[in-house]
Protein backbone atom coordinates (compact mmCIF):
# COMPACT_ATOMS: atom_id res chain seq x y z
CA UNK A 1 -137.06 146.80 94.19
CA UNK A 2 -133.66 146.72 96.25
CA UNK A 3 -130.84 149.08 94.61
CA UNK A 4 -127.80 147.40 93.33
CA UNK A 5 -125.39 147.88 95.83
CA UNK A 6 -127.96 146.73 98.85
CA UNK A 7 -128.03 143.25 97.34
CA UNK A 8 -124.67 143.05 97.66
CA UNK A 9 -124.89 143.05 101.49
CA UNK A 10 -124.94 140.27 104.14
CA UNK A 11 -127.42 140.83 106.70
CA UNK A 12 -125.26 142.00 109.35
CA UNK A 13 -123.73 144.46 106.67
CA UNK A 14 -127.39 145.42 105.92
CA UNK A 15 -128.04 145.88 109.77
CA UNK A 16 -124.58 147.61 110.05
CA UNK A 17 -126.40 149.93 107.24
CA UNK A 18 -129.34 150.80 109.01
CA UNK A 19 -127.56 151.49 112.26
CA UNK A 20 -125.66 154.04 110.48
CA UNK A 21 -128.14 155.61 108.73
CA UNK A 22 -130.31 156.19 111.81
CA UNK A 23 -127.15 157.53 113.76
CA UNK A 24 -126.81 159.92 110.50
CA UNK A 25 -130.52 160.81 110.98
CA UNK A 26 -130.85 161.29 114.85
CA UNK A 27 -127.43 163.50 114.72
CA UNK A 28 -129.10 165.89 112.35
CA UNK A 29 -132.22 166.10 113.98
CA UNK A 30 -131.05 166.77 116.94
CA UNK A 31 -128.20 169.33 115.45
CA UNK A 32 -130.49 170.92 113.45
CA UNK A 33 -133.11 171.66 115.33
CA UNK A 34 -131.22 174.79 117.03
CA UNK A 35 -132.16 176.15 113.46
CA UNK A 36 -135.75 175.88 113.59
CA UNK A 37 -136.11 176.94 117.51
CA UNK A 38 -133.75 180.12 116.65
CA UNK A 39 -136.80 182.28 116.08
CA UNK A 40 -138.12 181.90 118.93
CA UNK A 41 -134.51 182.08 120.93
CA UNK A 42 -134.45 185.50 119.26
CA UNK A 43 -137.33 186.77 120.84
CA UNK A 44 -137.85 185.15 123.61
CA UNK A 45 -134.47 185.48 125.22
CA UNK A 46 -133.43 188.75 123.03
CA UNK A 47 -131.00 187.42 121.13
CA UNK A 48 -128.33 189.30 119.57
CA UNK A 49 -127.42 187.83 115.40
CA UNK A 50 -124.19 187.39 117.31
CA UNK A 51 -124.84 186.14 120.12
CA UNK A 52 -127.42 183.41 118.03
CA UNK A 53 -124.49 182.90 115.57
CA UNK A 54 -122.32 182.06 118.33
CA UNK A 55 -124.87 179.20 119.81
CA UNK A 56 -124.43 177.94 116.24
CA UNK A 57 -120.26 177.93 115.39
CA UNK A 58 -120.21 176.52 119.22
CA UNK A 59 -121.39 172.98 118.06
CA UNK A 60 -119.52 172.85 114.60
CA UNK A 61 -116.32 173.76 116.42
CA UNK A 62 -116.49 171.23 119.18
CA UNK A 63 -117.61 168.98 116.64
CA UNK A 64 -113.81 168.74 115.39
CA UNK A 65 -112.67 167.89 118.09
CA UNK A 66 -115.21 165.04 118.78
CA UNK A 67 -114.86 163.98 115.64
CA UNK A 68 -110.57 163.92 115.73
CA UNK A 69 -111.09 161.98 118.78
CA UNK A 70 -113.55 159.63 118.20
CA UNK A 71 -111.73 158.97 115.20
CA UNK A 72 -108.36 158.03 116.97
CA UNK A 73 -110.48 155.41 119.59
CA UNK A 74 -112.11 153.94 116.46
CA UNK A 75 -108.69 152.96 115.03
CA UNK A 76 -107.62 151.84 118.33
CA UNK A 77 -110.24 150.04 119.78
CA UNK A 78 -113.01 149.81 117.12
CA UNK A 79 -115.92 151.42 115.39
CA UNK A 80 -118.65 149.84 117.27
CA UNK A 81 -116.93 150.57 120.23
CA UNK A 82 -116.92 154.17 119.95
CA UNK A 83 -120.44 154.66 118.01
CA UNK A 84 -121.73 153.28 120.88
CA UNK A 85 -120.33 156.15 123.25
CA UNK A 86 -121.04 158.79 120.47
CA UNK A 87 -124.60 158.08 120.36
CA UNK A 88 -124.89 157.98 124.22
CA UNK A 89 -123.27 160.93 124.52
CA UNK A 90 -125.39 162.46 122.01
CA UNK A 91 -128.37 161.56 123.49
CA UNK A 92 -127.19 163.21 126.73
CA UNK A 93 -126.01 166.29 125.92
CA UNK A 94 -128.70 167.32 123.37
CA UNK A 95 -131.31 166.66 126.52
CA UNK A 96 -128.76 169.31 128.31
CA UNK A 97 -130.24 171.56 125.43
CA UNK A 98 -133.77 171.24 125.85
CA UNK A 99 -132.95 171.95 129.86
CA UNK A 100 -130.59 175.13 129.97
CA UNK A 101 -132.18 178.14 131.27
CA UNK A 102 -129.65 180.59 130.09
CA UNK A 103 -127.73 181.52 127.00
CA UNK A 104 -124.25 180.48 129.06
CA UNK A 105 -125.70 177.02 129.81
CA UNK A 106 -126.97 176.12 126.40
CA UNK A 107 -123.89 177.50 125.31
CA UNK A 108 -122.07 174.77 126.86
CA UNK A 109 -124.91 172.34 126.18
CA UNK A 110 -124.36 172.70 122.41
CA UNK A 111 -120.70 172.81 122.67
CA UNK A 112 -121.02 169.45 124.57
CA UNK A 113 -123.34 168.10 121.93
CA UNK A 114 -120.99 168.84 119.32
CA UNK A 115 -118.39 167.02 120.38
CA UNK A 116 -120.63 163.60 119.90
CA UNK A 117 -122.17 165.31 116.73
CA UNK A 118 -118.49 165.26 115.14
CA UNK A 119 -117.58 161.32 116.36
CA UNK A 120 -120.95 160.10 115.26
CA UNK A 121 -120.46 160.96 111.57
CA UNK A 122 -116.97 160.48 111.22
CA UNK A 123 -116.59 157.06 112.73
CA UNK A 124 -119.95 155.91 111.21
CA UNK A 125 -118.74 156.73 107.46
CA UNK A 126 -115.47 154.29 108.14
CA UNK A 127 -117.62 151.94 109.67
CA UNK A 128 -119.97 151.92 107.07
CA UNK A 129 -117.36 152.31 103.95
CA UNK A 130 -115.44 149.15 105.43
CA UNK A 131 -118.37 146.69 104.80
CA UNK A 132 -119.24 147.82 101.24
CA UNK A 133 -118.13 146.92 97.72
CA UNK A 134 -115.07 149.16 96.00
CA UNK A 135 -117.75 149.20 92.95
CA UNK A 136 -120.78 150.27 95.09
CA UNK A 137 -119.07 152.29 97.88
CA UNK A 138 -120.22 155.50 97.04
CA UNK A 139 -123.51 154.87 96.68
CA UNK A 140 -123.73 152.76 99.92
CA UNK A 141 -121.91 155.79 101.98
CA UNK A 142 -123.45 158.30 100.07
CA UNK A 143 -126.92 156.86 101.07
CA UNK A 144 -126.30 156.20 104.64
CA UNK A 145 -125.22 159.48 104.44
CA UNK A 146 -128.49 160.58 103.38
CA UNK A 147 -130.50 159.94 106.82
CA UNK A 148 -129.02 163.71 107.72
CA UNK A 149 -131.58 164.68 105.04
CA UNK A 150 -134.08 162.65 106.86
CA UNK A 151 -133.19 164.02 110.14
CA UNK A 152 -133.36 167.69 109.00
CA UNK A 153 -136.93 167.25 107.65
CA UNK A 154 -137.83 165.20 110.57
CA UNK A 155 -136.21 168.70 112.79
CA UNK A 156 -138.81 170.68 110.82
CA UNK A 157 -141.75 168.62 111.79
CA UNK A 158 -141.01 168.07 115.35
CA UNK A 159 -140.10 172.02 115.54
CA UNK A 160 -142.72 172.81 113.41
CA UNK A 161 -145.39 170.98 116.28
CA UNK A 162 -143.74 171.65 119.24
CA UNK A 163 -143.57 175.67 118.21
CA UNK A 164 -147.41 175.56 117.19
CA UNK A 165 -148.96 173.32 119.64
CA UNK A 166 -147.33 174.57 122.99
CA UNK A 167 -145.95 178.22 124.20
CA UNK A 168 -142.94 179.03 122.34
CA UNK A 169 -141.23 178.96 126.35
CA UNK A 170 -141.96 175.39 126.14
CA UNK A 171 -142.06 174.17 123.09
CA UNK A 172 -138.88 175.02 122.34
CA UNK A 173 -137.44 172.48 124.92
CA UNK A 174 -139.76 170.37 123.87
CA UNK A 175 -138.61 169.83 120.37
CA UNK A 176 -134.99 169.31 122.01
CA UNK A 177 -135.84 166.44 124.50
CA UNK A 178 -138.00 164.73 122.15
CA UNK A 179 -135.04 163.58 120.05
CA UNK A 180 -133.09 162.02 122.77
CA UNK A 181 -135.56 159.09 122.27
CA UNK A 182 -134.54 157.55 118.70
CA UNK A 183 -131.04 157.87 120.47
CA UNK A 184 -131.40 155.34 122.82
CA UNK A 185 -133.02 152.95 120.72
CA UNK A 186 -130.17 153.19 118.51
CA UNK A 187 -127.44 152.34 121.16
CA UNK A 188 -129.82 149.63 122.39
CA UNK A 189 -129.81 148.47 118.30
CA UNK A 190 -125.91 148.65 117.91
CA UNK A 191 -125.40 146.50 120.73
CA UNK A 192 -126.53 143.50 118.47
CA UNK A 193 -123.76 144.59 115.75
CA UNK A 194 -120.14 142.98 114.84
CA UNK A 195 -116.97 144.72 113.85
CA UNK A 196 -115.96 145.75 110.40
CA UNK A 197 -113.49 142.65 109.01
CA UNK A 198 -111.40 145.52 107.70
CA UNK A 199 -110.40 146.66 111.42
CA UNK A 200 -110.68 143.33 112.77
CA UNK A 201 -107.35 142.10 110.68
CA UNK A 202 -105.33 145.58 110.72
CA UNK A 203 -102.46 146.22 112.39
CA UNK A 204 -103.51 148.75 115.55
CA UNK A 205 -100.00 150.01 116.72
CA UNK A 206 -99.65 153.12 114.42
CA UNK A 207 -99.89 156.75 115.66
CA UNK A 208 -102.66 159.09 114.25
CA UNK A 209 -100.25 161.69 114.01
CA UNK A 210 -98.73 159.71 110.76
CA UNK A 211 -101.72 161.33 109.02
CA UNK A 212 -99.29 164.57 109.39
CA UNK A 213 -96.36 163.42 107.92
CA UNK A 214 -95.54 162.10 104.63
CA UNK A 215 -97.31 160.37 102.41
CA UNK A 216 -100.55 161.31 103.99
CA UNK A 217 -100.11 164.85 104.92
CA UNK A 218 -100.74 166.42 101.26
CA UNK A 219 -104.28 164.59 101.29
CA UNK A 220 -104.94 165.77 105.17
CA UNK A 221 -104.02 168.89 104.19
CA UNK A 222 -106.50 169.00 101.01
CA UNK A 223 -108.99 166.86 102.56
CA UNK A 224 -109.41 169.35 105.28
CA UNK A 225 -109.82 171.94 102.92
CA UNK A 226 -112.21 170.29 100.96
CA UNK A 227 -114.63 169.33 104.10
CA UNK A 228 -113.87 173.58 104.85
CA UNK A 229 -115.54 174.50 102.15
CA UNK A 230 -118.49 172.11 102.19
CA UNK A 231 -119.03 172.83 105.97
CA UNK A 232 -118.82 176.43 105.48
CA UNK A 233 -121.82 176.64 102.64
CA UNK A 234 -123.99 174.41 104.35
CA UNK A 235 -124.06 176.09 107.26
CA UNK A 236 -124.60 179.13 106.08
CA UNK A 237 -127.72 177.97 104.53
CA UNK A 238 -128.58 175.36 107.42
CA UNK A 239 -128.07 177.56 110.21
CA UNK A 240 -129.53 180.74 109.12
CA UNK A 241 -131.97 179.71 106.26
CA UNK A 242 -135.32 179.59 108.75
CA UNK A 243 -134.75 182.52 109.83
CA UNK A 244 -134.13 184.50 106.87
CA UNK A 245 -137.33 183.64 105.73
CA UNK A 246 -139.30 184.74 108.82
CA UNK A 247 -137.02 187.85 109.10
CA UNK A 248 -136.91 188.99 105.61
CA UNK A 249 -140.03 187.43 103.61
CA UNK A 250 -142.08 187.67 106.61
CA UNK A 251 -143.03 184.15 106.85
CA UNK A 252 -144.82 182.56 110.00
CA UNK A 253 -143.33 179.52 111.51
CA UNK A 254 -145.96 177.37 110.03
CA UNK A 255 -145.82 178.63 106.92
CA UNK A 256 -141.87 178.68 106.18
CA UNK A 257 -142.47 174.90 107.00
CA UNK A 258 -143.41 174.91 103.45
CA UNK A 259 -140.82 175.91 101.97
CA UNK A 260 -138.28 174.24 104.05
CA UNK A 261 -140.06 170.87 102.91
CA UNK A 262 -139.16 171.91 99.33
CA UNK A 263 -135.40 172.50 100.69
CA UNK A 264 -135.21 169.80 102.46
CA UNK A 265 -136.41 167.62 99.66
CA UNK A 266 -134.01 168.73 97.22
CA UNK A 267 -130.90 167.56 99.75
CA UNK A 268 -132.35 164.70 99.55
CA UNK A 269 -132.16 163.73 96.49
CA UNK A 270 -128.70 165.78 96.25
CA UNK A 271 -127.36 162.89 98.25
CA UNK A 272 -128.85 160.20 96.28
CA UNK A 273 -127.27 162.30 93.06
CA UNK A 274 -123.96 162.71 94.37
CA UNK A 275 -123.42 159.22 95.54
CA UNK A 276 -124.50 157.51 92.32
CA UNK A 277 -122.18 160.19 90.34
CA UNK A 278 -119.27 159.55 92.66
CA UNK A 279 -119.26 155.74 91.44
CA UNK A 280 -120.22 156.69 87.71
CA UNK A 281 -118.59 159.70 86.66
CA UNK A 282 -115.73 159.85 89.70
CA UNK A 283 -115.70 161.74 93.25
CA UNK A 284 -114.12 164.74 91.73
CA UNK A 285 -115.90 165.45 89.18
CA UNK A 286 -118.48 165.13 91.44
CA UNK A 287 -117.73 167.55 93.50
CA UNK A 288 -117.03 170.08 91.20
CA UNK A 289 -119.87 169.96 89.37
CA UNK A 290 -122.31 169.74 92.38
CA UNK A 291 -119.93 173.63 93.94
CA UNK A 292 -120.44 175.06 90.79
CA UNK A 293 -124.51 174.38 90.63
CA UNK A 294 -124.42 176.02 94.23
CA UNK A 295 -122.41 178.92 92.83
CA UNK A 296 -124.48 179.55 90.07
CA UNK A 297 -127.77 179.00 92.54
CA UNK A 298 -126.64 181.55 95.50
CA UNK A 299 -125.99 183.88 92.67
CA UNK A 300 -129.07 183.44 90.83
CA UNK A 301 -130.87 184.12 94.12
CA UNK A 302 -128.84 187.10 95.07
CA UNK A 303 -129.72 188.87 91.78
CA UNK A 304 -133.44 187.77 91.28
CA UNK A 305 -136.66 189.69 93.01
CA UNK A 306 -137.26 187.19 95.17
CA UNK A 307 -141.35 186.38 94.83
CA UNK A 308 -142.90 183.70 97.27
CA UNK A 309 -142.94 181.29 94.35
CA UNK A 310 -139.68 181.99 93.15
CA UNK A 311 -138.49 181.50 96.94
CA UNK A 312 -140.17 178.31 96.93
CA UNK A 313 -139.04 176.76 93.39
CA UNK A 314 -135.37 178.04 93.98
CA UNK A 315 -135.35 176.30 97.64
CA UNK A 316 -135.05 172.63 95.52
CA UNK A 317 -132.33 173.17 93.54
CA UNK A 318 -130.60 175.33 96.68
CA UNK A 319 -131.01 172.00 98.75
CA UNK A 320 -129.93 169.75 96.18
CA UNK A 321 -126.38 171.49 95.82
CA UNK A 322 -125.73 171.87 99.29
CA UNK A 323 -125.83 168.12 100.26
CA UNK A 324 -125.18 166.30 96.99
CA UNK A 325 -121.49 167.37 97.64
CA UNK A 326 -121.85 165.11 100.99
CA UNK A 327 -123.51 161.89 98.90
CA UNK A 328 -119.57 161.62 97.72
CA UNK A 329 -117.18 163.04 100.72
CA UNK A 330 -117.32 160.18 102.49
CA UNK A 331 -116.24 157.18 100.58
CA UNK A 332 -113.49 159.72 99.07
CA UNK A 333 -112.44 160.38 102.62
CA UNK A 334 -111.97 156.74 103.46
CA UNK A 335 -110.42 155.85 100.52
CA UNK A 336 -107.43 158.38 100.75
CA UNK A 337 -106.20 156.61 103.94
CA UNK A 338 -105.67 153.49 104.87
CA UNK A 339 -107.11 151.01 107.31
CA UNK A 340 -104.78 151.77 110.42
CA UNK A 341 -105.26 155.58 109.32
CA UNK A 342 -108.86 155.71 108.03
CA UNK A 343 -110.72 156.58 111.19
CA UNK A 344 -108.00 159.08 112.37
CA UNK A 345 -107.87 160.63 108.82
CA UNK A 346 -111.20 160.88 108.55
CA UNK A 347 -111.96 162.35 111.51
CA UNK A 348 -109.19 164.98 111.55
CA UNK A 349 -110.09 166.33 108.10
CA UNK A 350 -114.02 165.87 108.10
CA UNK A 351 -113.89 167.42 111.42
CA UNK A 352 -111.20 170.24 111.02
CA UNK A 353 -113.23 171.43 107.95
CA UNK A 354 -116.41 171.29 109.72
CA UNK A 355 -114.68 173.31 113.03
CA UNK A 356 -113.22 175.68 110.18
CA UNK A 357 -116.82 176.26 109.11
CA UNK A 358 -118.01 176.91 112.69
CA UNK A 359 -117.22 180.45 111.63
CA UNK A 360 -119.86 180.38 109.71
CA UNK A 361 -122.98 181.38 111.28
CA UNK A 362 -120.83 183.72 113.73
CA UNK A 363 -119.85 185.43 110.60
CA UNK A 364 -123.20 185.71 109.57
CA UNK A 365 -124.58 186.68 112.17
CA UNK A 366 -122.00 189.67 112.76
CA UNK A 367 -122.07 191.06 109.04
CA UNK A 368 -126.40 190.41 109.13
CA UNK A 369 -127.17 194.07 110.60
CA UNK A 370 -125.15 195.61 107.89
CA UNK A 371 -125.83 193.44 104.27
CA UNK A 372 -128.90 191.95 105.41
CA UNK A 373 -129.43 187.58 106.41
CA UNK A 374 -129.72 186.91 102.76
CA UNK A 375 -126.86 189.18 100.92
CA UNK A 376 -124.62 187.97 104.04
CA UNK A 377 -125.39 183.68 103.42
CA UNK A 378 -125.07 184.45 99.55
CA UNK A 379 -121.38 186.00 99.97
CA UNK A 380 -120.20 183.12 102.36
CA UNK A 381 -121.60 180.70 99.80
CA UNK A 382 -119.75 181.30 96.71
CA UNK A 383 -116.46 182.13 98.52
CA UNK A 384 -117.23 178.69 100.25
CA UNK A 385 -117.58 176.67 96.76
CA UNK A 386 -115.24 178.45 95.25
CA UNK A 387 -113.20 176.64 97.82
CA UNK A 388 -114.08 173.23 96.84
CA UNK A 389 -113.66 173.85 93.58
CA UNK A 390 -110.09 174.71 93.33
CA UNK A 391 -109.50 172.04 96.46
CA UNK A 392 -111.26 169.19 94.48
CA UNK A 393 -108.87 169.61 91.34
CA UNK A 394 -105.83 169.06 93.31
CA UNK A 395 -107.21 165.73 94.68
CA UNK A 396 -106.55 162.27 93.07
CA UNK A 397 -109.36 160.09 91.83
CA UNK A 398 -110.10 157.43 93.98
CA UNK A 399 -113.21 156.08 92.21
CA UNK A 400 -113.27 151.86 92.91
CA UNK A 401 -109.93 151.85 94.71
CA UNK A 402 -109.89 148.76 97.33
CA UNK A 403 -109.21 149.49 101.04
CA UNK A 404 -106.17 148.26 102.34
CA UNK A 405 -104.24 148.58 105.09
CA UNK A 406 -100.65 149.66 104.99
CA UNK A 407 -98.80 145.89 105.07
CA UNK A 408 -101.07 144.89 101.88
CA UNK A 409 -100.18 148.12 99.68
């Protein structure tokens, strides 16, 4: 049975759907698949935390400025336009991962791959928010926003092969150049699409920078707070999660497969969650309540004795809270600017936040040796939400609000 909010779609809004969705899924895969090879980076090519941690800020921070970008060509010269070249470029420069022989050059691979990582999201929640109703918008981003769940468990799998079935040497790159081919297909795919109405009738002449003065700098300011403190306690788990459990619980590869299943899983259905609560109960609310459950999780962890069935059952609720807080950031995002802004805004504040959070895994990483993988992710956590918490009740509801651009306001 087809949800609400799908019905409500034409078929080229349905295929605009899908094309987002897949972009959503291919970026994580391919992004988080650095995650799941780590191990094996660690050992093979002797690794420092820091040096690993640095291999993982390198995408998130490029990834602002891919994402700033790509969202000032989107509100010049269209979405389509520039998910096209984001998706390309993705494709590209994730390959460049699978082939670099050195830490330096897959250094600069992933810093490369970031920068298409950043304009593929951003653009592709505008895009994506432009064709759906006010009433159903957060569900319809929040669940195109949900292929990154897709794409993380589908990271798992193909690591999870490619790490058991060939020498970790190979297998490795392997798991890397796999995903370039879902890429391609999806460029082929968005060739077929037409332009949101939304950008098709707005007026094109106004300056990103507007987004930094008034009346939109308050919410850029805020916004790019907010998408701080998201970034920051995802990553912390994302980034260093896999390894954690192999380092500290002594997992194998295969096994910890297990139990990122149950992780992955839970974020999920944290997207599902937080889009439908962003249309029923409001995006803040939302967001509050979904910072505080991670809170409350990390800490609960932190102070348990962690058995391999309490590891397991607490890995649910742990990936539930970390994405359901995404299910809702996007329509909010769009929403706060308007047309001629939306891409720009967007992609500024998602993206700032997320190169903010780029510190992430390098702090982890460097503070690891001393407090341990675990004690260090639960720390960043809760001073992460915390964050969001205080961020989210300065924002203003924009629950059903109608996009506009600025001549109709």
């Amino acid at each position: 049975m087809q949800p609400i909010w799908y019905r409500t779609l034409s078929n080229d809004n349905r295929r605009s759907f899908w094309t987002v969705f897949s972009g959503f899924t291919v970026d994580s895969l391919d992004v988080q698949l650095y995650a799941f090879i780590l191990p094996v980076l660690l050992t093979l090519w002797g690794l420092s935390h820091s040096e690993a941690g640095l291999l993982g800020a390198a995408t998130l921070t490029s990834s602002a400025i891919g994402g700033w970008l790509a969202g000032i060509l989107a509100d010049r010269y269209g979405r389509l336009k520039v998910l096209k070249l984001t998706i390309l470029w993705f494709a590209i420069s994730t390959c460049l991962c699978g082939l670099a022989a050195n830490f330096d050059q897959l250094l600069i691979a992933r810093t490369l791959q970031g920068i298409g990582f950043g304009g593929e999201l951003a653009v592709g929640a505008v895009f994506i928010a432009e064709v759906a109703n006010p009433q159903v918008r957060g569900r319809m981003v929040g669940m195109a926003q949900s292929g990154w769940a897709v794409g993380w468990g589908l990271a798992a799998i193909i690591s999870g092969f490619g790490l058991t079935l060939l020498p970790p040497a190979l297998g490795w790159r392997v798991t890397f150049i796999v995903g370039v081919v879902p890429a391609i297909l999806i460029f082929i795919y968005r060739l077929r699409l037409k332009e949101s109405k939304a950008f098709i009738s707005s007026n094109r002449q106004l300056s990103w920078r507007a987004i930094l003065t008034a009346p939109y700098l308050k919410s850029t300011v805020l916004a790019s707070l907010l998408a701080a403190g998201m970034h920051s306690g995802y990553w912390a788990i994302a980034t260093w999660w896999p390894a954690m459990l192999m380092s500290e619980h002594g997992l194998s590869t295969l096994d910890s497969r297990l139990y990122l299943a149950v992780l992955v899983s839970g974020s999920f259905f944290g997207y599902v969650a937080g889009s439908w609560l962003g249309d029923s109960v409001g995006r803040r609310a939302t967001l509050i309540t979904f910072a505080l459950g991670g809170i409350c999780t990390a800490l609960i962890y932190s102070s348990l004795t962690v058995s391999s069935t309490t590891l397991l059952l607490i890995s649910f609720p742990l990936g539930f809270v970390a994405t359901g807080m995404f299910g809702v950031i996007g329509s909010l995002l769009t929403e706060l600017f308007p047309t001629e802004l939306r891409a720009s805004g967007l992609g500024f504040c998602y993206n700032v936040g997320r190169g903010i959070a780029g510190l992430a895994p390098a702090v982890i990483g460097a503070t690891a040796d001393r407090m341990g993988i675990t004690n260090a992710i639960v720390t960043y956590v809760v001073c992460a939400y915390t964050l969001v918490v205080l961020v989210a009740i300065l924002l203003p509801e924009t629950r059903g609000l109608t996009l506009k651009g600025i001549s109709e306001k």
